[in-house]
N, C-alpha and C. Protein backbone atom coordinates (compact mmCIF):
# COMPACT_ATOMS: atom_id res chain seq x y z
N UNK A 1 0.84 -1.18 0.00
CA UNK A 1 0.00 0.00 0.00
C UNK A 1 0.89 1.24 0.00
N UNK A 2 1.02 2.46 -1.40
CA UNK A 2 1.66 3.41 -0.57
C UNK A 2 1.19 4.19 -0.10
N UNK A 3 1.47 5.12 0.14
CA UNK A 3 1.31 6.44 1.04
C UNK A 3 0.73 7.58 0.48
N UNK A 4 -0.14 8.17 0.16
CA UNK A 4 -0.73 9.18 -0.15
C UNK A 4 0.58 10.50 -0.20
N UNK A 5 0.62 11.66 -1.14
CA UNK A 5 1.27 12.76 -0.99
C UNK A 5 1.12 13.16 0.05
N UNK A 6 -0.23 13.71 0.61
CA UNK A 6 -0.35 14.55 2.16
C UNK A 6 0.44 13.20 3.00
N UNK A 7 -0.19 12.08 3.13
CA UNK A 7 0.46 11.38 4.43
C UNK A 7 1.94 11.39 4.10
N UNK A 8 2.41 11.40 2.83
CA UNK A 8 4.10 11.69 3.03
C UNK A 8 4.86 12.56 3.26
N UNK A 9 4.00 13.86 2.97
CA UNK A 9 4.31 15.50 3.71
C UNK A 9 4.25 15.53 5.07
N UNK A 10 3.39 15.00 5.67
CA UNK A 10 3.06 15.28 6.99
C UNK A 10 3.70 14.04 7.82
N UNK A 11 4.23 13.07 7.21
CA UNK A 11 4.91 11.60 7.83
C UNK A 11 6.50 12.82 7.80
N UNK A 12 7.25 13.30 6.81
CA UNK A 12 8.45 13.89 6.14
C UNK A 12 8.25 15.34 7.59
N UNK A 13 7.03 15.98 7.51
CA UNK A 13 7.55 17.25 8.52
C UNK A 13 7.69 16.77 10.18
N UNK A 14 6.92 15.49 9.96
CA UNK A 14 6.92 14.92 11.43
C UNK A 14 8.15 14.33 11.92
N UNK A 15 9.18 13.75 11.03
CA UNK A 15 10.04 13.61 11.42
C UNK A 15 11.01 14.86 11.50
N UNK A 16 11.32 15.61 10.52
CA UNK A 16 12.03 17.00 10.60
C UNK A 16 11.80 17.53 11.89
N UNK A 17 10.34 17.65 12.60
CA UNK A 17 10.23 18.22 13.73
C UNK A 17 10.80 18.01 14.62
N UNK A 18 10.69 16.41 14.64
CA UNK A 18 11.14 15.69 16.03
C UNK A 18 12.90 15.82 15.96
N UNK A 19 13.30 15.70 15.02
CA UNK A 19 14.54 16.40 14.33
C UNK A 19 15.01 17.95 14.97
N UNK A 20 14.07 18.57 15.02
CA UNK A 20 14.05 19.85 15.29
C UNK A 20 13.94 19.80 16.88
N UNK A 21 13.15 18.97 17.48
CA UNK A 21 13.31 18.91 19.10
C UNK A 21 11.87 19.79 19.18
N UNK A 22 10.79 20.01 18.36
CA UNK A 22 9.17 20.72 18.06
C UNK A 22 8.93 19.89 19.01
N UNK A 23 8.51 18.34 18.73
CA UNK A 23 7.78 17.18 19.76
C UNK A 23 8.61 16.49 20.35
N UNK A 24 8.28 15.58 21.33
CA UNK A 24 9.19 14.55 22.19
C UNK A 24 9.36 13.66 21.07
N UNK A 25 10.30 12.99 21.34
CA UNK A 25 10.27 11.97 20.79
C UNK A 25 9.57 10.83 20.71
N UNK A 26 8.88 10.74 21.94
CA UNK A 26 8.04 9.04 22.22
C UNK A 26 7.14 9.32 21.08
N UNK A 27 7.05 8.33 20.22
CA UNK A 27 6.56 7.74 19.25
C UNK A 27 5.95 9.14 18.01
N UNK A 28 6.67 10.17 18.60
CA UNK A 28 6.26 11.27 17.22
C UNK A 28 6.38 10.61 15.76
N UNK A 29 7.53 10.43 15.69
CA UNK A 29 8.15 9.72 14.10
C UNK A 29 8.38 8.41 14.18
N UNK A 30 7.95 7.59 13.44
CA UNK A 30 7.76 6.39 13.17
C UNK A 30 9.01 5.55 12.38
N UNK A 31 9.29 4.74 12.39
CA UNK A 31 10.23 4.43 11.35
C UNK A 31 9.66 4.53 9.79
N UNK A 32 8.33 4.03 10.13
CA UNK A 32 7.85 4.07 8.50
C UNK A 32 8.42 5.67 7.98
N UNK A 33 7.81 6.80 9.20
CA UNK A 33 7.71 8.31 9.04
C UNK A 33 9.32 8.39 8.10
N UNK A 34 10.40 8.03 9.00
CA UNK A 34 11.66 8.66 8.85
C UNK A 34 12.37 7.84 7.63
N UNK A 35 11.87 6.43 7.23
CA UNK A 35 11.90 5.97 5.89
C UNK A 35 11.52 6.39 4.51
N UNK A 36 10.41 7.24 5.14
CA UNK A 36 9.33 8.18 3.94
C UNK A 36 10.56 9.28 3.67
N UNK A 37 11.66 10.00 4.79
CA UNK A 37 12.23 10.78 4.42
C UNK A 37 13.35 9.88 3.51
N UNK A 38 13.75 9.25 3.70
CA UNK A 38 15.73 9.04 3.50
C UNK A 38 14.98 8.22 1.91
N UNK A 39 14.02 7.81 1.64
CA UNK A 39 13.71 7.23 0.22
C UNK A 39 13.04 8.47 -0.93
N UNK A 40 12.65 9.40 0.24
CA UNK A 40 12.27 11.21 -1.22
C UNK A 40 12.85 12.02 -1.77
N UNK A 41 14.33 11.37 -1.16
CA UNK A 41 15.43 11.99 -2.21
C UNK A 41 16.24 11.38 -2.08
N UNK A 42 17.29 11.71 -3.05
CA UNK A 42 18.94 11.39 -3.05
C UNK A 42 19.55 12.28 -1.94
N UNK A 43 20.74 11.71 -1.31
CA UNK A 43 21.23 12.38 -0.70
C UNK A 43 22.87 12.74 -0.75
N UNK A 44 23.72 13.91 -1.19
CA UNK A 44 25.12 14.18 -1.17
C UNK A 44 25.78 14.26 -0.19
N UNK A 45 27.17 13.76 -0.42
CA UNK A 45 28.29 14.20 1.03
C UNK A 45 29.52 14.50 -0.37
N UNK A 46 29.48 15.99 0.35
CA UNK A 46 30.98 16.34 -0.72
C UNK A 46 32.14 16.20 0.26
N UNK A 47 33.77 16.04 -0.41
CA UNK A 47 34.61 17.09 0.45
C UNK A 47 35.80 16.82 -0.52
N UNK A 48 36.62 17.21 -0.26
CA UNK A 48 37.87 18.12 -1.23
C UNK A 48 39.02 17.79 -0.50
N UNK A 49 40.47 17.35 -0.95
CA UNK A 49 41.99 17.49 -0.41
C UNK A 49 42.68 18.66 -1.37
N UNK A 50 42.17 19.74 -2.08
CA UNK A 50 42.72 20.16 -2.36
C UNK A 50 42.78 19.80 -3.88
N UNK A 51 43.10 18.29 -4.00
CA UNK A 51 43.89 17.90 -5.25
C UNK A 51 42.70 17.30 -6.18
N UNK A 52 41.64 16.76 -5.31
CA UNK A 52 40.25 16.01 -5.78
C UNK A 52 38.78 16.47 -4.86
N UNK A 53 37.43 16.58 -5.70
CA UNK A 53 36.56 16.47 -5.23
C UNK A 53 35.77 15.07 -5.06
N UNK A 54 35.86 14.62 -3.83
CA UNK A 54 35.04 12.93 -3.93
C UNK A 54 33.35 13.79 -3.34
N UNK A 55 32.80 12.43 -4.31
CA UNK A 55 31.21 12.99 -3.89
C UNK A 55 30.49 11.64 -3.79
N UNK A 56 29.73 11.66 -2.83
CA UNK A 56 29.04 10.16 -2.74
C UNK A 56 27.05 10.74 -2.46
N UNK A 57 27.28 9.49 -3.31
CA UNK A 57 25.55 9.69 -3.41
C UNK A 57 24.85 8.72 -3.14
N UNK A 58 23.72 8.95 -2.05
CA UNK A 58 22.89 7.77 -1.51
C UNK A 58 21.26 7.91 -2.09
N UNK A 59 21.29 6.77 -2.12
CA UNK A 59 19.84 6.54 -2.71
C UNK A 59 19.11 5.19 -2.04
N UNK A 60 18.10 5.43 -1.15
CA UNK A 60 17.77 4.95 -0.74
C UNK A 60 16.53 4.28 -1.37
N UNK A 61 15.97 3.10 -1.72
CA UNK A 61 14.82 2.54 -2.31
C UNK A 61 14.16 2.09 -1.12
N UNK A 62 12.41 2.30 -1.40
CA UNK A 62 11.27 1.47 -0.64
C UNK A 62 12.25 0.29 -0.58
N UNK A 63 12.16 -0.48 -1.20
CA UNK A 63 12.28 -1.90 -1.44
C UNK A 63 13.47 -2.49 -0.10
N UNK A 64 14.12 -1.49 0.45
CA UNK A 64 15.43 -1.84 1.15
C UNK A 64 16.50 -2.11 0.82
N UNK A 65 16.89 -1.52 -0.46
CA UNK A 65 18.48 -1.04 -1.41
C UNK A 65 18.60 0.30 -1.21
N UNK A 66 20.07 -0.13 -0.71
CA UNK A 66 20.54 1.38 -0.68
C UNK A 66 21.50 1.41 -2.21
N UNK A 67 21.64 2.46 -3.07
CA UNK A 67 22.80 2.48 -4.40
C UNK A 67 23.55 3.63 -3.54
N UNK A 68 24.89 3.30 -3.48
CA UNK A 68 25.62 4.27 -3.62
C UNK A 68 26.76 4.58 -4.48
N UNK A 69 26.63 6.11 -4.72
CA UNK A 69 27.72 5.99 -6.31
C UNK A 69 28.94 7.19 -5.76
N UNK A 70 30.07 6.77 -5.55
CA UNK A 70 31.38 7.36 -5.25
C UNK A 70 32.05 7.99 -6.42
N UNK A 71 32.04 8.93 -6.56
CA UNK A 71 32.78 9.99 -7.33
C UNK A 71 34.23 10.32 -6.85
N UNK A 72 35.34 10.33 -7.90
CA UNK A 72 36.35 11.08 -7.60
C UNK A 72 36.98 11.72 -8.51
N UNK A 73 36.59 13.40 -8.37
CA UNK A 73 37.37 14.02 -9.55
C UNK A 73 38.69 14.53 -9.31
N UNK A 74 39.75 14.14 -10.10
CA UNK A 74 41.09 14.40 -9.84
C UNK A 74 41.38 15.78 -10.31
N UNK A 75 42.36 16.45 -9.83
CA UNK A 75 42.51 18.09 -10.61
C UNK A 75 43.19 17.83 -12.21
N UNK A 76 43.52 16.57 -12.16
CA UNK A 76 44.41 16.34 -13.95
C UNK A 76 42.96 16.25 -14.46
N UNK A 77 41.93 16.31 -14.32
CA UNK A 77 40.42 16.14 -15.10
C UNK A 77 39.85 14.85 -15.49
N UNK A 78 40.80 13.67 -14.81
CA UNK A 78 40.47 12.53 -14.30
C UNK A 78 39.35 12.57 -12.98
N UNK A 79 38.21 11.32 -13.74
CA UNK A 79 36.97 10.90 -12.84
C UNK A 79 37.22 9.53 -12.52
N UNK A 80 37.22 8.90 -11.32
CA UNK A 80 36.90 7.78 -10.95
C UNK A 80 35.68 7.60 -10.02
N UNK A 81 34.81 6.31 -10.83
CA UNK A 81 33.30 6.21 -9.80
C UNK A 81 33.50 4.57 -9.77
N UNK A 82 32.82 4.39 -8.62
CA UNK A 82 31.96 3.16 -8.17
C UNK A 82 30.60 3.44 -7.74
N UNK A 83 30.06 2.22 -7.91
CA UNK A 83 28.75 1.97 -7.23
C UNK A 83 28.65 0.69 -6.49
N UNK A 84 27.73 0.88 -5.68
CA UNK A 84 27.87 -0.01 -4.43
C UNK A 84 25.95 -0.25 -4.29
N UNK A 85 25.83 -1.36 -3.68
CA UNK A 85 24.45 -1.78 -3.27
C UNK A 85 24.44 -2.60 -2.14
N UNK A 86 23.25 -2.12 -1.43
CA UNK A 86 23.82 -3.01 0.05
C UNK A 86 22.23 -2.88 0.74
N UNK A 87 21.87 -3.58 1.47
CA UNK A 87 20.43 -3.67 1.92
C UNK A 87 20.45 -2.78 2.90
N UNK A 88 18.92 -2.20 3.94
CA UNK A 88 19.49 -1.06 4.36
C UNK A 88 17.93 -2.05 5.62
N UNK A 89 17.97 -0.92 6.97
CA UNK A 89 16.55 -1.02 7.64
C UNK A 89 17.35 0.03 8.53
N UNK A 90 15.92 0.40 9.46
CA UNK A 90 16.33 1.02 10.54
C UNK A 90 15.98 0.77 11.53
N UNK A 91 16.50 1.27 12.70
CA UNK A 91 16.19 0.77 14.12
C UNK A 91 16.42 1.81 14.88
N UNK A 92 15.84 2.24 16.01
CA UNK A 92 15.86 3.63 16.67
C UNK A 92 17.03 4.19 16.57
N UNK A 93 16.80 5.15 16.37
CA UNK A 93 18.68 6.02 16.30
C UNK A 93 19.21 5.50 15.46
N UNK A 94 19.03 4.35 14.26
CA UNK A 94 20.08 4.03 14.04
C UNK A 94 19.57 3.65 12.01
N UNK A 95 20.69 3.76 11.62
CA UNK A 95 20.74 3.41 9.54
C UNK A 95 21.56 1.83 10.18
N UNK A 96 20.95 0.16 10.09
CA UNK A 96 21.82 -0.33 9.76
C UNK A 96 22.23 -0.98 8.14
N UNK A 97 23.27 -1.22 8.16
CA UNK A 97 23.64 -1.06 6.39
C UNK A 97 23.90 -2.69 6.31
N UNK A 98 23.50 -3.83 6.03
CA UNK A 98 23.45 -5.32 5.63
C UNK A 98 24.46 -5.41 4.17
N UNK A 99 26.10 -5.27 4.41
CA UNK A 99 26.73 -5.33 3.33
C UNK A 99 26.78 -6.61 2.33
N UNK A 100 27.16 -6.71 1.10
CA UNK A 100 27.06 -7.54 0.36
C UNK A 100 27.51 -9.13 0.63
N UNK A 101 29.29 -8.18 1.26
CA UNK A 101 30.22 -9.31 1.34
C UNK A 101 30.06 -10.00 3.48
N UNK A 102 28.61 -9.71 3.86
CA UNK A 102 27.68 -10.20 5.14
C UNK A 102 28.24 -9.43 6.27
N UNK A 103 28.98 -8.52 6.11
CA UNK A 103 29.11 -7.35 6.74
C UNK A 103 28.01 -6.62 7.51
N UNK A 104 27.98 -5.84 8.83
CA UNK A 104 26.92 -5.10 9.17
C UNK A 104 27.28 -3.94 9.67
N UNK A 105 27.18 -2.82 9.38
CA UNK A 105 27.62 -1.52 9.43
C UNK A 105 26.00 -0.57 10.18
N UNK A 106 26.17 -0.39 11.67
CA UNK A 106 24.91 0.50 12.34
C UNK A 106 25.83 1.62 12.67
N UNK A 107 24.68 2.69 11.96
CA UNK A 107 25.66 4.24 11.92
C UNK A 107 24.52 4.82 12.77
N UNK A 108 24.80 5.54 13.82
CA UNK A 108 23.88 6.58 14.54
C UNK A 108 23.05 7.46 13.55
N UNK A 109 22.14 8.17 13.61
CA UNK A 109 21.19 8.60 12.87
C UNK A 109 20.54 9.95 12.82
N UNK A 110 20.77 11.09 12.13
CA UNK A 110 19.96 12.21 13.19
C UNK A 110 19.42 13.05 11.48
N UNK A 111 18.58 13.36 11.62
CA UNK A 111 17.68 14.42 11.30
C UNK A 111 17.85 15.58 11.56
N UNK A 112 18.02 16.81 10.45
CA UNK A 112 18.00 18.49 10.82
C UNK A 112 17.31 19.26 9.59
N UNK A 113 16.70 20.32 10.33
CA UNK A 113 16.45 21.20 8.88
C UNK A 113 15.33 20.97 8.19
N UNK A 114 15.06 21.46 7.32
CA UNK A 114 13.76 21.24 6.55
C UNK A 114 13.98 21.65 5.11
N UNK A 115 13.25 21.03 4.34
CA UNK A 115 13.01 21.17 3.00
C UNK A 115 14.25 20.53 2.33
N UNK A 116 14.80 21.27 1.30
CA UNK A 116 16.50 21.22 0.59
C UNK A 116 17.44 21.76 1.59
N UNK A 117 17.30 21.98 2.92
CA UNK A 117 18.13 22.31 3.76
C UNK A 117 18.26 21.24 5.18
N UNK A 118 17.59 20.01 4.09
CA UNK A 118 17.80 18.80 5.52
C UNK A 118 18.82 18.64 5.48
N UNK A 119 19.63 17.92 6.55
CA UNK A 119 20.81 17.23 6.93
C UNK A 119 20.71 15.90 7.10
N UNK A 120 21.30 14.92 6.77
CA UNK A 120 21.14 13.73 7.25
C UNK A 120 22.72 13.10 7.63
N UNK A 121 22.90 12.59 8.73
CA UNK A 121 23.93 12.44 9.55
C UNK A 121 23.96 10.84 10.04
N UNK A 122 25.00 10.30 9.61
CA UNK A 122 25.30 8.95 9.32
C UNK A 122 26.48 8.61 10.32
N UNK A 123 26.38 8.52 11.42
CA UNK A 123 27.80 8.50 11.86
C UNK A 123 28.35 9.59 12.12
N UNK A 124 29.64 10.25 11.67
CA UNK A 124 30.28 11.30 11.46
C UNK A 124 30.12 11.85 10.09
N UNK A 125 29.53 11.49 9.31
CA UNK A 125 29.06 12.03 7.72
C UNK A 125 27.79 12.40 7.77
N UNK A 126 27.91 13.62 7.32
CA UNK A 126 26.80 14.49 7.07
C UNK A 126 26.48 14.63 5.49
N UNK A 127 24.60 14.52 5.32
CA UNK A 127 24.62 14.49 3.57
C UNK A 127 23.62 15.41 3.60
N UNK A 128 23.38 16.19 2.46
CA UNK A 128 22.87 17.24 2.59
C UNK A 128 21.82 16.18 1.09
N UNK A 129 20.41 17.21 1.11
CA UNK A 129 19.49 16.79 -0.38
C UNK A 129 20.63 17.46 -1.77
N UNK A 130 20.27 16.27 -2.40
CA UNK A 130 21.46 16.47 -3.85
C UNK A 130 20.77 17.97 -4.47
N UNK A 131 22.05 18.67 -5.11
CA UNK A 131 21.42 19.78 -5.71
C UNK A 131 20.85 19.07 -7.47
């Protein structure tokens, strides 16, 4: 069954809020709620040595695939990418990531911001909505 537009606006601000510290947490946002966010967009993490821009992009599917595609642009005007796929769920506070090679990767979890100015925070990586 999916989700109606309004119930995914109002599932998407309900978590931002609780994000925001608006409501308590006891049972404001749902996992379904905060799934509705991390699958309505792509999400970027840039950063730079100077010599290269690496950029990674998450894409989260209903289905429970995460794609992620690693960018690295070199300053000689050399690009190197991968892509990666790995099953995903969540659990309070937490993204865990079910790797290919049976790996399990649980990254802390936090919510900020609203609209194209969410944050989504993985651990120590922060991804902002792709421009």
């Amino acid at each position: 069954m999916e989700a109606s537009p309004r119930r995914l606006a109002f599932g998407c601000m309900a978590v931002l809020a609780v994000a925001l510290g608006f409501f308590p947490v006891r049972g404001a946002a749902q996992e379904g709620d905060i799934a509705a966010v991390l699958v309505s967009t792509p999400w970027c993490h840039e950063s730079s040595t100077g010599i290269s821009l690496q950029t990674i992009k998450l894409r989260f599917q209903p289905n429970g695939v995460m794609h992620l595609r690693k960018d690295t642009d070199l300053a000689n005007g050399s690009n190197i990418g991968h892509n990666y796929s790995a099953r995903w769920e969540l659990s309070p506070g937490l993204l865990i990531i079910h790797e290919p090679n049976g790996g399990e990767s649980r990254l802390p979890m936090t919510l900020a911001g609203a609209g194209r100015n969410t944050r989504l925070t993985l651990g120590n990586v922060s991804y902002t909505v792709c421009r």
